[in-house]
PDB file of N, CA and C in Angstrom:
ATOM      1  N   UNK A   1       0.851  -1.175   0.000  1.00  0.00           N
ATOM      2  CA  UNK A   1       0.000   0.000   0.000  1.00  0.00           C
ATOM      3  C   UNK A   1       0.897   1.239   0.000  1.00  0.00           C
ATOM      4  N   UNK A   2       0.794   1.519  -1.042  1.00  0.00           N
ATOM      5  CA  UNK A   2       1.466   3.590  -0.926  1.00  0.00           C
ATOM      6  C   UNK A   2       0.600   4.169   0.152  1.00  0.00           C
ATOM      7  N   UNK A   3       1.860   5.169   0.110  1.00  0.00           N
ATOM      8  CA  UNK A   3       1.448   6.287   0.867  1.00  0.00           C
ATOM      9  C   UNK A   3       0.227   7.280   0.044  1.00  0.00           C
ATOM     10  N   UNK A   4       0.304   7.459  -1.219  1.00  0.00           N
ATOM     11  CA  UNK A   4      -0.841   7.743  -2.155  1.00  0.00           C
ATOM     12  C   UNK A   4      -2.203   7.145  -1.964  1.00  0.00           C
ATOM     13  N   UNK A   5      -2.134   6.425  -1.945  1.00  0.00           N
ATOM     14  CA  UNK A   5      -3.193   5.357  -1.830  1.00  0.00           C
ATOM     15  C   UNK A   5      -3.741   5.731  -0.217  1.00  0.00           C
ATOM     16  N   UNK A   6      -3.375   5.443   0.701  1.00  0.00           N
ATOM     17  CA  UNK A   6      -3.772   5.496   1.904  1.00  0.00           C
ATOM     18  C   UNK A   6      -3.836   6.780   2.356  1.00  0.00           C
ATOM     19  N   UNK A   7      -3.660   7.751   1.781  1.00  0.00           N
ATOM     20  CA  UNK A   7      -4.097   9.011   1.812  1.00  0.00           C
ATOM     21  C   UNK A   7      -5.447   8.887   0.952  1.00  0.00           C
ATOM     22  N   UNK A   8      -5.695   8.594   0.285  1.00  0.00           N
ATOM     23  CA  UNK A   8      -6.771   8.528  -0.800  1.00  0.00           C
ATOM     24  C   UNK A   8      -8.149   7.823  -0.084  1.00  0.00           C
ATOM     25  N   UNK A   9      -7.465   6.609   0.431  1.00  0.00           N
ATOM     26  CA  UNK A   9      -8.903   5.645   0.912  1.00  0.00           C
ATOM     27  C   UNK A   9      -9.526   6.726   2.381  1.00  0.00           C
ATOM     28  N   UNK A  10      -8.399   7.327   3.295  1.00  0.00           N
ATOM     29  CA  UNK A  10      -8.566   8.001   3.911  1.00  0.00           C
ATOM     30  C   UNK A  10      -9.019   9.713   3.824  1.00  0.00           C
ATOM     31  N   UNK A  11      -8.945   9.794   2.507  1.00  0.00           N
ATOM     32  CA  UNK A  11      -9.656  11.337   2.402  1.00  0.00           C
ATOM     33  C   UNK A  11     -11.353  10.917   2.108  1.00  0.00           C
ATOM     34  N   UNK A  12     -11.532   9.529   1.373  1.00  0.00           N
ATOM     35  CA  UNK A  12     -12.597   9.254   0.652  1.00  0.00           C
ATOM     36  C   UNK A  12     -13.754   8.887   1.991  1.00  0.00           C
ATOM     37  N   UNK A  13     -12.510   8.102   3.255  1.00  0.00           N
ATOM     38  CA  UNK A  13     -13.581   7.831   4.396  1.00  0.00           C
ATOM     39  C   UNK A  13     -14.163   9.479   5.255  1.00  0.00           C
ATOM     40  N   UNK A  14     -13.291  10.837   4.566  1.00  0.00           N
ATOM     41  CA  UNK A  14     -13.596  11.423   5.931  1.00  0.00           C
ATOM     42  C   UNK A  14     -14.567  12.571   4.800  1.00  0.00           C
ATOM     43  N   UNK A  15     -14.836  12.029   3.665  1.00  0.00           N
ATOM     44  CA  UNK A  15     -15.494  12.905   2.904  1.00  0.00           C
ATOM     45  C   UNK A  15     -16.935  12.245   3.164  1.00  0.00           C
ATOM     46  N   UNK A  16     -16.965  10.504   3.390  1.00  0.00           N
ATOM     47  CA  UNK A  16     -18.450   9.681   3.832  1.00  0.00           C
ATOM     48  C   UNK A  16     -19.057  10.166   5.170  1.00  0.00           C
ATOM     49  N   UNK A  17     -17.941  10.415   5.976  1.00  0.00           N
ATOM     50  CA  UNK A  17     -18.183  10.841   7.481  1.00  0.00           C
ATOM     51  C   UNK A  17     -19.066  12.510   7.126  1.00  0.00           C
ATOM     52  N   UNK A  18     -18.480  13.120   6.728  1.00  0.00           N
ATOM     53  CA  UNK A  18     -19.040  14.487   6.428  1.00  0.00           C
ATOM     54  C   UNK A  18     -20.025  14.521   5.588  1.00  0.00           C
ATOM     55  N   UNK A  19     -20.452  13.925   4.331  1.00  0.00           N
ATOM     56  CA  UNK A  19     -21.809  13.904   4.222  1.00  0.00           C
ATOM     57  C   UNK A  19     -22.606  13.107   4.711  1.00  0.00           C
ATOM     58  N   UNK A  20     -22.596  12.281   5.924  1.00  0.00           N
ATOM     59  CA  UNK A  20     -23.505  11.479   6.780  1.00  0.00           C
ATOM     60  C   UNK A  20     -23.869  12.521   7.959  1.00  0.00           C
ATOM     61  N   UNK A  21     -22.827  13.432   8.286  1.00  0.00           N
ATOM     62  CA  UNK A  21     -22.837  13.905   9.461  1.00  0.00           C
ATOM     63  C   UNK A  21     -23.523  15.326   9.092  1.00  0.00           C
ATOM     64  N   UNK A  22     -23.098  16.289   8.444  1.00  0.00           N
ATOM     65  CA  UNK A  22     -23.560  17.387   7.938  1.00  0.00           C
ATOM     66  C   UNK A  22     -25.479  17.614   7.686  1.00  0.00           C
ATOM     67  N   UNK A  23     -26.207  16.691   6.924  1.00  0.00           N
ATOM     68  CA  UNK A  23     -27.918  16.858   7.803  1.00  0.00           C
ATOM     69  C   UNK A  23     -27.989  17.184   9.119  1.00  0.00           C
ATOM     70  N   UNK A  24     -27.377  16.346   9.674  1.00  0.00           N
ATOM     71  CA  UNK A  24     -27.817  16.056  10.968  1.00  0.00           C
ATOM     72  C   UNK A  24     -27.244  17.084  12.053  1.00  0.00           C
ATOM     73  N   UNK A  25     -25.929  17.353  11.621  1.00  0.00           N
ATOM     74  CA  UNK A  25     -25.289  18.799  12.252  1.00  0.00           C
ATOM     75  C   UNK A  25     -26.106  19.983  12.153  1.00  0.00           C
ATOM     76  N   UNK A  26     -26.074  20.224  10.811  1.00  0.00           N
ATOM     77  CA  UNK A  26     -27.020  21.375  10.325  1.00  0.00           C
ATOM     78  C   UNK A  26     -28.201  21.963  10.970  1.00  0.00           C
ATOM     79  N   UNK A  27     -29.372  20.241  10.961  1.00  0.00           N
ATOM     80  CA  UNK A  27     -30.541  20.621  11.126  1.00  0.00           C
ATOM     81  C   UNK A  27     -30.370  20.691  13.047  1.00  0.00           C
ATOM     82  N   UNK A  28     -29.531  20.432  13.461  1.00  0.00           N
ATOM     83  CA  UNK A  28     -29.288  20.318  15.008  1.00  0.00           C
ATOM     84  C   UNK A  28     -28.922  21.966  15.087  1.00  0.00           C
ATOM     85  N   UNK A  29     -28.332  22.758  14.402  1.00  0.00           N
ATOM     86  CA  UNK A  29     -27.850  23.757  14.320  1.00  0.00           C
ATOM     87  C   UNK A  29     -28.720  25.316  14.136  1.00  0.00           C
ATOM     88  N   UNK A  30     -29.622  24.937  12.720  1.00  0.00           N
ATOM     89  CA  UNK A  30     -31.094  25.917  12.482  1.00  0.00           C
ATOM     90  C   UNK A  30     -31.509  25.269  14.007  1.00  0.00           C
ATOM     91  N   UNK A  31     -31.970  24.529  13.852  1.00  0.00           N
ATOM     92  CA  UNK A  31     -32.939  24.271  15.565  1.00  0.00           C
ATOM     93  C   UNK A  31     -32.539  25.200  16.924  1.00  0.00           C
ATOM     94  N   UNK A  32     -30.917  25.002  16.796  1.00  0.00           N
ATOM     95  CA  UNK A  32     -30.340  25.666  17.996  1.00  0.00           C
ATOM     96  C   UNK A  32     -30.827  27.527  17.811  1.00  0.00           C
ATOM     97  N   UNK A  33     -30.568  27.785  16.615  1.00  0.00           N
ATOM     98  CA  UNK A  33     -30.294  29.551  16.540  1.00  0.00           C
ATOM     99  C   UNK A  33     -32.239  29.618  16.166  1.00  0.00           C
ATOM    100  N   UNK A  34     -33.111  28.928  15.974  1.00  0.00           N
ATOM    101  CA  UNK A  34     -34.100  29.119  16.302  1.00  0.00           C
ATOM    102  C   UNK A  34     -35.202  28.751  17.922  1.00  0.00           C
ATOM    103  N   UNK A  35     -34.349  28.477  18.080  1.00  0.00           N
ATOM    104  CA  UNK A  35     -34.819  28.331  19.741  1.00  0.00           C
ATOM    105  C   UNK A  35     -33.981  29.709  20.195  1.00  0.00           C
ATOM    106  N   UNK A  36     -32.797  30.001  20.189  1.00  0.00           N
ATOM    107  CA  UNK A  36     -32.248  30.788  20.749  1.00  0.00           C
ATOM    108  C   UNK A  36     -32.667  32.456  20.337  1.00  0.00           C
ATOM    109  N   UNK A  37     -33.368  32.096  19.572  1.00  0.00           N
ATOM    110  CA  UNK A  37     -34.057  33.120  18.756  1.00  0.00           C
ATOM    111  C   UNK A  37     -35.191  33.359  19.517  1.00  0.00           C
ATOM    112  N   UNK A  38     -35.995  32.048  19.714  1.00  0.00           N
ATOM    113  CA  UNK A  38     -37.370  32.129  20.289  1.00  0.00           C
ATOM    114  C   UNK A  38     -36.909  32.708  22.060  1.00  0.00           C
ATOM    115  N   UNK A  39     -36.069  32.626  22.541  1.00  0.00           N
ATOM    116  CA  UNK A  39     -35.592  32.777  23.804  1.00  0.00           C
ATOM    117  C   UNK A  39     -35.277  33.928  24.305  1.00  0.00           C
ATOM    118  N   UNK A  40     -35.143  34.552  22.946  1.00  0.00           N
ATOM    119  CA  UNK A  40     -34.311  35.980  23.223  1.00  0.00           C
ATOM    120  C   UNK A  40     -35.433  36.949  22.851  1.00  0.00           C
ATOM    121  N   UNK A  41     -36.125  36.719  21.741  1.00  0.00           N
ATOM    122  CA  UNK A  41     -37.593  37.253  22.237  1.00  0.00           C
ATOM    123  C   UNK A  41     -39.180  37.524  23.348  1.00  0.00           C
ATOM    124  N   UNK A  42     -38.985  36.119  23.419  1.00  0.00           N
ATOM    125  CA  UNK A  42     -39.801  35.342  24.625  1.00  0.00           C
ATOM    126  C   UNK A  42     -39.193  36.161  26.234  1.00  0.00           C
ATOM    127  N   UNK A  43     -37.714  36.027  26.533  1.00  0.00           N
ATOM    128  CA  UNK A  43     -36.989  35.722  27.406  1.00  0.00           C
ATOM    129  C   UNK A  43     -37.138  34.387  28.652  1.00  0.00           C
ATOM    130  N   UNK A  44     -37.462  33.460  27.580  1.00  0.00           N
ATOM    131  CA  UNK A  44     -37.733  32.571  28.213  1.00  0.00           C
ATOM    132  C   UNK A  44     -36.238  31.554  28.289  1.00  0.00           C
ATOM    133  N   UNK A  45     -35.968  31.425  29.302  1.00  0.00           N
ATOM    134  CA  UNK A  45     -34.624  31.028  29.749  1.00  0.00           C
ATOM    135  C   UNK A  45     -34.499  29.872  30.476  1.00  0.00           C
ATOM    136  N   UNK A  46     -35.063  28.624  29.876  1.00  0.00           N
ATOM    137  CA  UNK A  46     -35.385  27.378  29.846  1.00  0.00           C
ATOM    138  C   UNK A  46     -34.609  26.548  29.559  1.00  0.00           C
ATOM    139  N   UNK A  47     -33.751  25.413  30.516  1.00  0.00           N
ATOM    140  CA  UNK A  47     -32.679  25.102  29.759  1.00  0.00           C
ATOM    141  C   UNK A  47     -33.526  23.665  28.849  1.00  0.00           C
ATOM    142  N   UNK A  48     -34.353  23.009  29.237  1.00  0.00           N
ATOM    143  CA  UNK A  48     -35.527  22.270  28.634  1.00  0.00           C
ATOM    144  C   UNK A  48     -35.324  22.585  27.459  1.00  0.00           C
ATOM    145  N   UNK A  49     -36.117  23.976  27.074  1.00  0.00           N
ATOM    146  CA  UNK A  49     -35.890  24.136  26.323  1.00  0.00           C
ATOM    147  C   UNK A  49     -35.391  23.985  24.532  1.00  0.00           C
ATOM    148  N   UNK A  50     -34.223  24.373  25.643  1.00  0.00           N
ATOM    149  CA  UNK A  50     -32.792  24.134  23.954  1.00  0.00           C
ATOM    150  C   UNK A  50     -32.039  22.813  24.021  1.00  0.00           C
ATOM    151  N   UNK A  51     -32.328  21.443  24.780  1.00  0.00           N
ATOM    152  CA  UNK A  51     -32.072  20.403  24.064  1.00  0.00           C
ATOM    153  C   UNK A  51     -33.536  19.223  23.181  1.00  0.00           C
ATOM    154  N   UNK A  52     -34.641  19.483  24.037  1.00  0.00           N
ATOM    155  CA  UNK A  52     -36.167  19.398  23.400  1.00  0.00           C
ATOM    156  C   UNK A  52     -35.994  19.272  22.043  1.00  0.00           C
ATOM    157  N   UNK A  53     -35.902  20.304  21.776  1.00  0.00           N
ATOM    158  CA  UNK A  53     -36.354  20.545  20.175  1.00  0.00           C
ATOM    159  C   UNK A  53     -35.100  20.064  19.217  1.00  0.00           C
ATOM    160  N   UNK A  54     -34.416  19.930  19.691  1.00  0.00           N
ATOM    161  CA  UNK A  54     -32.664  19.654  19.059  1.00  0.00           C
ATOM    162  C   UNK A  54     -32.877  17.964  19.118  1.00  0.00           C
ATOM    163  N   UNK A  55     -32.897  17.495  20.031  1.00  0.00           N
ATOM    164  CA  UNK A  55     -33.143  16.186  20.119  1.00  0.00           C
ATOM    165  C   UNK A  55     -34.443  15.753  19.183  1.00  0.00           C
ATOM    166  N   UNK A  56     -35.174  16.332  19.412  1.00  0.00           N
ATOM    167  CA  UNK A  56     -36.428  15.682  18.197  1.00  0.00           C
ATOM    168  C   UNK A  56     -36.445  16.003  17.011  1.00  0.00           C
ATOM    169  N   UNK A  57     -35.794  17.028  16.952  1.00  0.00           N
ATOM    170  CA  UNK A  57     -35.068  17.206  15.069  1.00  0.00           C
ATOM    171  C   UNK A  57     -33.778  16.612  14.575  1.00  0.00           C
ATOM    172  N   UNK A  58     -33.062  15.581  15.525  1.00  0.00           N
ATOM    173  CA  UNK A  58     -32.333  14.819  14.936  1.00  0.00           C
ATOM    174  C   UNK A  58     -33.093  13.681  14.864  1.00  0.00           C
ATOM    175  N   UNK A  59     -33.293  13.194  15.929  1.00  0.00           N
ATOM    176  CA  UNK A  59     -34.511  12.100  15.652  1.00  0.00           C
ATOM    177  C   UNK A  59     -35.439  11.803  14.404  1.00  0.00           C
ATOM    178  N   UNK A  60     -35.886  13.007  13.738  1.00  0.00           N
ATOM    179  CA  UNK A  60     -36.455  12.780  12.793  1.00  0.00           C
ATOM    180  C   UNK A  60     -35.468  12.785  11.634  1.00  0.00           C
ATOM    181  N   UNK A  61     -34.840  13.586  11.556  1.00  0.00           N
ATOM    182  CA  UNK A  61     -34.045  13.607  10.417  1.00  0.00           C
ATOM    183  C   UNK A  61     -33.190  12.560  10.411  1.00  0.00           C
ATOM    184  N   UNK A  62     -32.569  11.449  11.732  1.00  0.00           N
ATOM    185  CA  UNK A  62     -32.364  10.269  11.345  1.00  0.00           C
ATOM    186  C   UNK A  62     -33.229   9.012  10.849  1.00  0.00           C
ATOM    187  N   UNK A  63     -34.347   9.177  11.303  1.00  0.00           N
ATOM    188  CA  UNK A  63     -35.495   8.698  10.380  1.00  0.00           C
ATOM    189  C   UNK A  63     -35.761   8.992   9.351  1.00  0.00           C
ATOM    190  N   UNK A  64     -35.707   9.973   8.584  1.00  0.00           N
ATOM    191  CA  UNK A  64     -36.063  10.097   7.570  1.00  0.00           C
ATOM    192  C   UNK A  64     -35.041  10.212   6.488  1.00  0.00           C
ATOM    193  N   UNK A  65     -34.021  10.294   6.873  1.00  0.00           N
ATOM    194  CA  UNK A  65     -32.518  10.009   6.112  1.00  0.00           C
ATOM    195  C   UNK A  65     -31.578   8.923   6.571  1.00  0.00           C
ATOM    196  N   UNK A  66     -32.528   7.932   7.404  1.00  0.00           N
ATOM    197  CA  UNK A  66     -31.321   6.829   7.983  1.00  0.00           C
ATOM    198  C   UNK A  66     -31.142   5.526   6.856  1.00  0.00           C
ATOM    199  N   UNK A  67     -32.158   5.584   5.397  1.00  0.00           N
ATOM    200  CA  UNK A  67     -31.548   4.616   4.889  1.00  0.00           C
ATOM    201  C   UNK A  67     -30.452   4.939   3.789  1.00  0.00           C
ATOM    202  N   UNK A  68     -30.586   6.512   3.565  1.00  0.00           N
ATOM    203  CA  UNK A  68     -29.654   6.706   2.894  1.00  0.00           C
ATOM    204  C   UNK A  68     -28.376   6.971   3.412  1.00  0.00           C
ATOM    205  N   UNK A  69     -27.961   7.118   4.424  1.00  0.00           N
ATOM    206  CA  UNK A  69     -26.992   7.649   5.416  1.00  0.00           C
ATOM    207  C   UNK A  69     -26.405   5.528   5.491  1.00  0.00           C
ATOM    208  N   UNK A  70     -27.487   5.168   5.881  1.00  0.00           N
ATOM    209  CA  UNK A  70     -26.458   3.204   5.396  1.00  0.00           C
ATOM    210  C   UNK A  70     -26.318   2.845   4.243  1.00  0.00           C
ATOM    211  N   UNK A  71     -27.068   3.518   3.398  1.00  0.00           N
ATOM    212  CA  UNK A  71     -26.867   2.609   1.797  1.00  0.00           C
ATOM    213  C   UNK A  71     -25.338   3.771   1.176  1.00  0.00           C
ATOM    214  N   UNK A  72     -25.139   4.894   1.996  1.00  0.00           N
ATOM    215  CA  UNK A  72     -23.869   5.305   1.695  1.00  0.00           C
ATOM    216  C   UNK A  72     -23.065   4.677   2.596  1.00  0.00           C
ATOM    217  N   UNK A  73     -22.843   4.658   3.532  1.00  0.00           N
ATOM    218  CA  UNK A  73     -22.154   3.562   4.541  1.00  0.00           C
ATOM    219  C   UNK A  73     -21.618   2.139   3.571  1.00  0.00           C
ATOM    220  N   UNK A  74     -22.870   1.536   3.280  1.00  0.00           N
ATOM    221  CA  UNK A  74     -22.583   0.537   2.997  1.00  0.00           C
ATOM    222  C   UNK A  74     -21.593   0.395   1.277  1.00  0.00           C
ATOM    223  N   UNK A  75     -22.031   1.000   0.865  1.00  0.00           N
ATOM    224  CA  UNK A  75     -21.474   1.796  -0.418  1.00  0.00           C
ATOM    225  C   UNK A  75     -20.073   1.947  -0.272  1.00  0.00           C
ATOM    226  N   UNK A  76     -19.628   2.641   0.463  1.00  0.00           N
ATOM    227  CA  UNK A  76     -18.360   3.136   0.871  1.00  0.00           C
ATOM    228  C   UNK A  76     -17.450   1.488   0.853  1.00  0.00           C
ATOM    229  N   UNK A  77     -18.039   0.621   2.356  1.00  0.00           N
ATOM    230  CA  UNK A  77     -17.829  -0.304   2.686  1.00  0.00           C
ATOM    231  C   UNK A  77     -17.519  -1.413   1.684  1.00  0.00           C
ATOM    232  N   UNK A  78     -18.379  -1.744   0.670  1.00  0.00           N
ATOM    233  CA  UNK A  78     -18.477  -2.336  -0.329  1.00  0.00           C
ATOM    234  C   UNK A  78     -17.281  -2.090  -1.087  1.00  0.00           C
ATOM    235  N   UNK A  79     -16.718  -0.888  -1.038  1.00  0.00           N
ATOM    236  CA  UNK A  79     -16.277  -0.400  -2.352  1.00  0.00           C
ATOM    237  C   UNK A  79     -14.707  -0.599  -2.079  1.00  0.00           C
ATOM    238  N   UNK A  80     -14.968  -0.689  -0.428  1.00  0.00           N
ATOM    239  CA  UNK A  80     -13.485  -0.932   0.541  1.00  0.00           C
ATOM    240  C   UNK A  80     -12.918  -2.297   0.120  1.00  0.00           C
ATOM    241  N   UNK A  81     -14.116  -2.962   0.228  1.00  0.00           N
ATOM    242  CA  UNK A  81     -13.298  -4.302   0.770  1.00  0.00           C
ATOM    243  C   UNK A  81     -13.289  -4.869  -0.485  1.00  0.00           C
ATOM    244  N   UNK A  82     -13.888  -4.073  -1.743  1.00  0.00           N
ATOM    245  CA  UNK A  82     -14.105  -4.779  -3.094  1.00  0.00           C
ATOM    246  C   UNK A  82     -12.488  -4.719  -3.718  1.00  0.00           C
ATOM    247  N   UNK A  83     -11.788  -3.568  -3.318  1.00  0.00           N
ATOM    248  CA  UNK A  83     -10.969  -3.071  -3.632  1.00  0.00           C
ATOM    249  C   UNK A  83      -9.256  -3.171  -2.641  1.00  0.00           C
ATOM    250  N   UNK A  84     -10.212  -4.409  -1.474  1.00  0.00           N
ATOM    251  CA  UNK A  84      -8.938  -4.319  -0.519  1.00  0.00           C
ATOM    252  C   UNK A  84      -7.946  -5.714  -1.590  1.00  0.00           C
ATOM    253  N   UNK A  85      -7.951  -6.213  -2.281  1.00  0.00           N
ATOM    254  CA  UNK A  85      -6.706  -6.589  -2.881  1.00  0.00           C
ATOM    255  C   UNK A  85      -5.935  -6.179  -3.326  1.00  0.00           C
ATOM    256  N   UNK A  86      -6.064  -4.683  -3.842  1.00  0.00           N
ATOM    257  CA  UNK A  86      -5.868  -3.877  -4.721  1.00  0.00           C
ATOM    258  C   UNK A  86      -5.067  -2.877  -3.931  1.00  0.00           C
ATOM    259  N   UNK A  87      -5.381  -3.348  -2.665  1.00  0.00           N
ATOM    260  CA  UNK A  87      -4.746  -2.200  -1.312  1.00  0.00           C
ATOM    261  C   UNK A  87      -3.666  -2.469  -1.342  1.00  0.00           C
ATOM    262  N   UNK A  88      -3.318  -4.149  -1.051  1.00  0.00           N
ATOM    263  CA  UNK A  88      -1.909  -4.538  -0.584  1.00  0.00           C
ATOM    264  C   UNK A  88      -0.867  -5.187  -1.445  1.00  0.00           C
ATOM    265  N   UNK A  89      -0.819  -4.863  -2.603  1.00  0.00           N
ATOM    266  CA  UNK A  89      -0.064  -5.279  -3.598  1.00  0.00           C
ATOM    267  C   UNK A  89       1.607  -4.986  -3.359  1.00  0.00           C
TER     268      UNK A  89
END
């Protein structure tokens, strides 16, 4: 295995990590600056609050994006081990 190469399989795993992770960051993120929004208007200073709504908008959005978030997983995976002969030459 080069050093080329294992830079490569390793940029390709942290590019899968980041579009698996990025929905779910995101929508955890609008949630946060809209609660904190609602808080600062309201002045309602609830720590309830601001994990509530954060927690049930990942929740959904891992439901509703959790088979594509494994069929890229698995994708990735597939593509690893299809290709691990090819690793250690």
């Amino acid at each position: 295995m080069t050093e080329e190469l294992f830079f490569t399989v390793g940029q390709e795993a942290l590019l899968v990590v980041l579009k698996i992770a990025l929905p779910v960051l995101g929508v955890a993120l609008l949630v946060g600056i809209l609660v904190s929004i609602f808080q600062a208007v309201t002045q309602i200073h609830e720590l309830t609050l601001t994990f509530v709504p954060k927690i049930l908008a990942v929740i959904v959005i891992g439901v509703l994006l959790g088979p594509w978030m494994v069929r890229t997983l698995l994708d990735f995976a597939r593509e690893l081990f299809w290709n691990l002969p090819l690793l250690f030459r």
